[in-house]
Protein backbone atom coordinates (compact mmCIF):
# COMPACT_ATOMS: atom_id res chain seq x y z
CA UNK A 1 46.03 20.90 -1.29
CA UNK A 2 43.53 17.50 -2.07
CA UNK A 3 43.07 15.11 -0.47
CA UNK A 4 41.19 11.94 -1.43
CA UNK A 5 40.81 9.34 1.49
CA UNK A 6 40.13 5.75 1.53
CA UNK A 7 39.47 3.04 4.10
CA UNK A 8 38.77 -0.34 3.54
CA UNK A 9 38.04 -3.49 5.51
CA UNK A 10 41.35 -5.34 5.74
CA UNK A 11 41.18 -7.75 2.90
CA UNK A 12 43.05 -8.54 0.12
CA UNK A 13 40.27 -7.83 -2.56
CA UNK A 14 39.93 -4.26 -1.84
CA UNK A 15 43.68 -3.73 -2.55
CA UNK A 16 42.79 -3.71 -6.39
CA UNK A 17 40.40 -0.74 -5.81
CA UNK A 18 43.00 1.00 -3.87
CA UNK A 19 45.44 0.28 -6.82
CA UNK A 20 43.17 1.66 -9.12
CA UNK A 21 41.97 4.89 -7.46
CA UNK A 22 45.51 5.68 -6.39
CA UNK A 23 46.71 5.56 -10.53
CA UNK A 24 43.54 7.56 -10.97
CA UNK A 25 44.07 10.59 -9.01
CA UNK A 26 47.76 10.43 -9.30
CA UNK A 27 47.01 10.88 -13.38
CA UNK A 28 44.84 13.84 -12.52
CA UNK A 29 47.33 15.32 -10.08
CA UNK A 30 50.10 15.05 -12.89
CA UNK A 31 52.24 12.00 -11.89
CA UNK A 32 54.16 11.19 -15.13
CA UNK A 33 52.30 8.49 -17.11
CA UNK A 34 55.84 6.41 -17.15
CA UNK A 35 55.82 6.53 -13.30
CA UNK A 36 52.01 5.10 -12.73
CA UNK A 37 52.57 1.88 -13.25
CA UNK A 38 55.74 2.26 -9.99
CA UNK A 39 52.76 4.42 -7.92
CA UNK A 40 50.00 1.10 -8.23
CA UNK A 41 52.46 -1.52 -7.65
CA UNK A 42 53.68 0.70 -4.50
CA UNK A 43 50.18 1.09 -3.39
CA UNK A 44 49.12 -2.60 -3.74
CA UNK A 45 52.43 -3.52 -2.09
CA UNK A 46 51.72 -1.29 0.55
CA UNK A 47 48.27 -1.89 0.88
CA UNK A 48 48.74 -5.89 1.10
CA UNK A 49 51.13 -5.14 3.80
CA UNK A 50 48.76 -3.15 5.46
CA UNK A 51 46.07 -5.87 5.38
CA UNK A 52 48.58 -8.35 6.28
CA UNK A 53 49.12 -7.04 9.49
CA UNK A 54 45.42 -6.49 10.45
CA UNK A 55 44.71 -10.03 9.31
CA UNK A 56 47.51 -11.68 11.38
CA UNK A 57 47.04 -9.24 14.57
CA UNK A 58 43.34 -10.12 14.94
CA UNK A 59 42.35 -6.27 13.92
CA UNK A 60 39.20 -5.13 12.22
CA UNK A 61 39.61 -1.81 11.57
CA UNK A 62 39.62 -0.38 8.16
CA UNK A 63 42.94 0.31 6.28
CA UNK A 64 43.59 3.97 5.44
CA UNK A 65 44.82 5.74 2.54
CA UNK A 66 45.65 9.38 1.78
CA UNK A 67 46.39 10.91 -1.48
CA UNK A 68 48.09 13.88 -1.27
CA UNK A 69 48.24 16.66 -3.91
CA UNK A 70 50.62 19.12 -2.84
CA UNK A 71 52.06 21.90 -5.22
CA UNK A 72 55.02 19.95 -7.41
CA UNK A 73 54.74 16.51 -5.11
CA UNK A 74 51.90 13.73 -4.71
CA UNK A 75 51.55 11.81 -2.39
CA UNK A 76 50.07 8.46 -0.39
CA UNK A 77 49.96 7.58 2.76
CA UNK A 78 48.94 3.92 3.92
CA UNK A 79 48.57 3.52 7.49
CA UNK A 80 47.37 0.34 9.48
CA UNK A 81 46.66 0.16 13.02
CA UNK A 82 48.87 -3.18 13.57
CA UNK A 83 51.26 -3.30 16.61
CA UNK A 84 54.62 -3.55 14.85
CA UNK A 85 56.86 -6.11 16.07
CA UNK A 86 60.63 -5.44 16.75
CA UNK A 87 63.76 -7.59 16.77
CA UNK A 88 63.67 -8.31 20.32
CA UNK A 89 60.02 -8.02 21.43
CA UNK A 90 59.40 -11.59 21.51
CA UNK A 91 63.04 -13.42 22.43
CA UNK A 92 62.98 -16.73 20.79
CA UNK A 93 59.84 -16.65 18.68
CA UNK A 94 59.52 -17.83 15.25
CA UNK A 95 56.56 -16.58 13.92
CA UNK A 96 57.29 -13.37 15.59
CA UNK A 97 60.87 -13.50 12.79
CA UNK A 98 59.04 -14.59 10.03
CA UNK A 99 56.81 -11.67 10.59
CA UNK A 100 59.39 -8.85 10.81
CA UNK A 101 61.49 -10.77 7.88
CA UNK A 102 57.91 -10.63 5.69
CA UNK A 103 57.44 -6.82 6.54
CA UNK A 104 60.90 -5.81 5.87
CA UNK A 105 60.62 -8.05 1.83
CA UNK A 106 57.99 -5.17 1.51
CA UNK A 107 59.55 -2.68 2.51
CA UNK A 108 62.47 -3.43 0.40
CA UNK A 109 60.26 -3.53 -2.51
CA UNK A 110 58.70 -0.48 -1.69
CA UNK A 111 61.90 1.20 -1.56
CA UNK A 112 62.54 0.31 -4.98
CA UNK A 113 59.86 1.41 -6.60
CA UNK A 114 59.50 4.84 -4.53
CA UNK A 115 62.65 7.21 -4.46
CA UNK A 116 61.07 9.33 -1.31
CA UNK A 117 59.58 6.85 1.29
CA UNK A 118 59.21 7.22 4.96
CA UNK A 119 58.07 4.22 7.25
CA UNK A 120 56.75 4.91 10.34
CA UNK A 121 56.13 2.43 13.37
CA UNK A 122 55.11 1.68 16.61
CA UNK A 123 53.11 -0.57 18.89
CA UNK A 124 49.75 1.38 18.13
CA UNK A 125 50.18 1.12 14.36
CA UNK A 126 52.32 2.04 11.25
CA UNK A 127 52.21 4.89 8.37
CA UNK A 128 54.45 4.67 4.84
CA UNK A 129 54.35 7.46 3.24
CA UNK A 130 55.44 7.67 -0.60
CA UNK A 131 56.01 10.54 -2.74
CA UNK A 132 56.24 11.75 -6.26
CA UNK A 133 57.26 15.15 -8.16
CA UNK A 134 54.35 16.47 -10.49
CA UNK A 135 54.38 18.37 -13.67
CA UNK A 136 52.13 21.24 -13.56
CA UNK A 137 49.17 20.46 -16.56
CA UNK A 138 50.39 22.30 -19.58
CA UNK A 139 49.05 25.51 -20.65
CA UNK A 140 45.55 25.41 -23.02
CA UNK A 141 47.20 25.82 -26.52
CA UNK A 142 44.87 28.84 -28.48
């Protein structure tokens, strides 16, 4: 099993990299090539959720990101240390719904891009986890 790890200051110009590196290793860890262009626009979606959160909650520790190669399956995990707001944690306040309805649009778009997607959250923080089947790299031809 790989693992490449990233962390980057929470701000929207670093998603690019993230992009970039994630297309990069999922190539190398055989990701079809008609599927890379659904893992960056996962990643940046996930990432700019990541770093939306950090922004708005005041935090200034780094985004992570994981990528996974597992035997047949690679993988990324983005994970922010936000406190996740629920329906319900703050009666009556707007911003508080415009937040949740924000995070969930991302989510949604995730979830159309990636067929296997878990979302984690809580008040210490948040984890989505995407994954994709791999070929195995074909055999050296003699």
């Amino acid at each position: 099993m790989a693992t490449v790890e990233l962390r980057f200051s929470a701000l929207p110009e670093h998603v690019r990299t993230a992009r970039l590196v994630a297309a990069a290793v999922a190539r190398r860890a055989g990701v079809d090539e008609a599927v890379l262009d659904e893992v960056r626009l996962a990643v940046g979606e996930a990432c700019s959720r990541a770093v939306g959160l950090h922004q708005n909650s005041g935090i200034s520790a780094p985004v992570k990101v994981a990528l996974i190669e597992e035997e047949k399956q690679f993988s990324i995990e983005v994970g922010d240390e936000a406190p996740h707001a629920t329906p319900g944690d703050t009666p009556g306040a707007q911003d508080g719904d415009a937040e949740i309805e924000e995070d969930e649009m991302g989510l949604a778009v995730i979830s159309g891009l990636v067929d296997d997607v878990e979302v984690t959250t809580g008040h210490d923080g948040g984890l989505i986890r995407m994954s994709w089947p791999t070929t195995p790299p074909a055999a050296a031809l003699v």
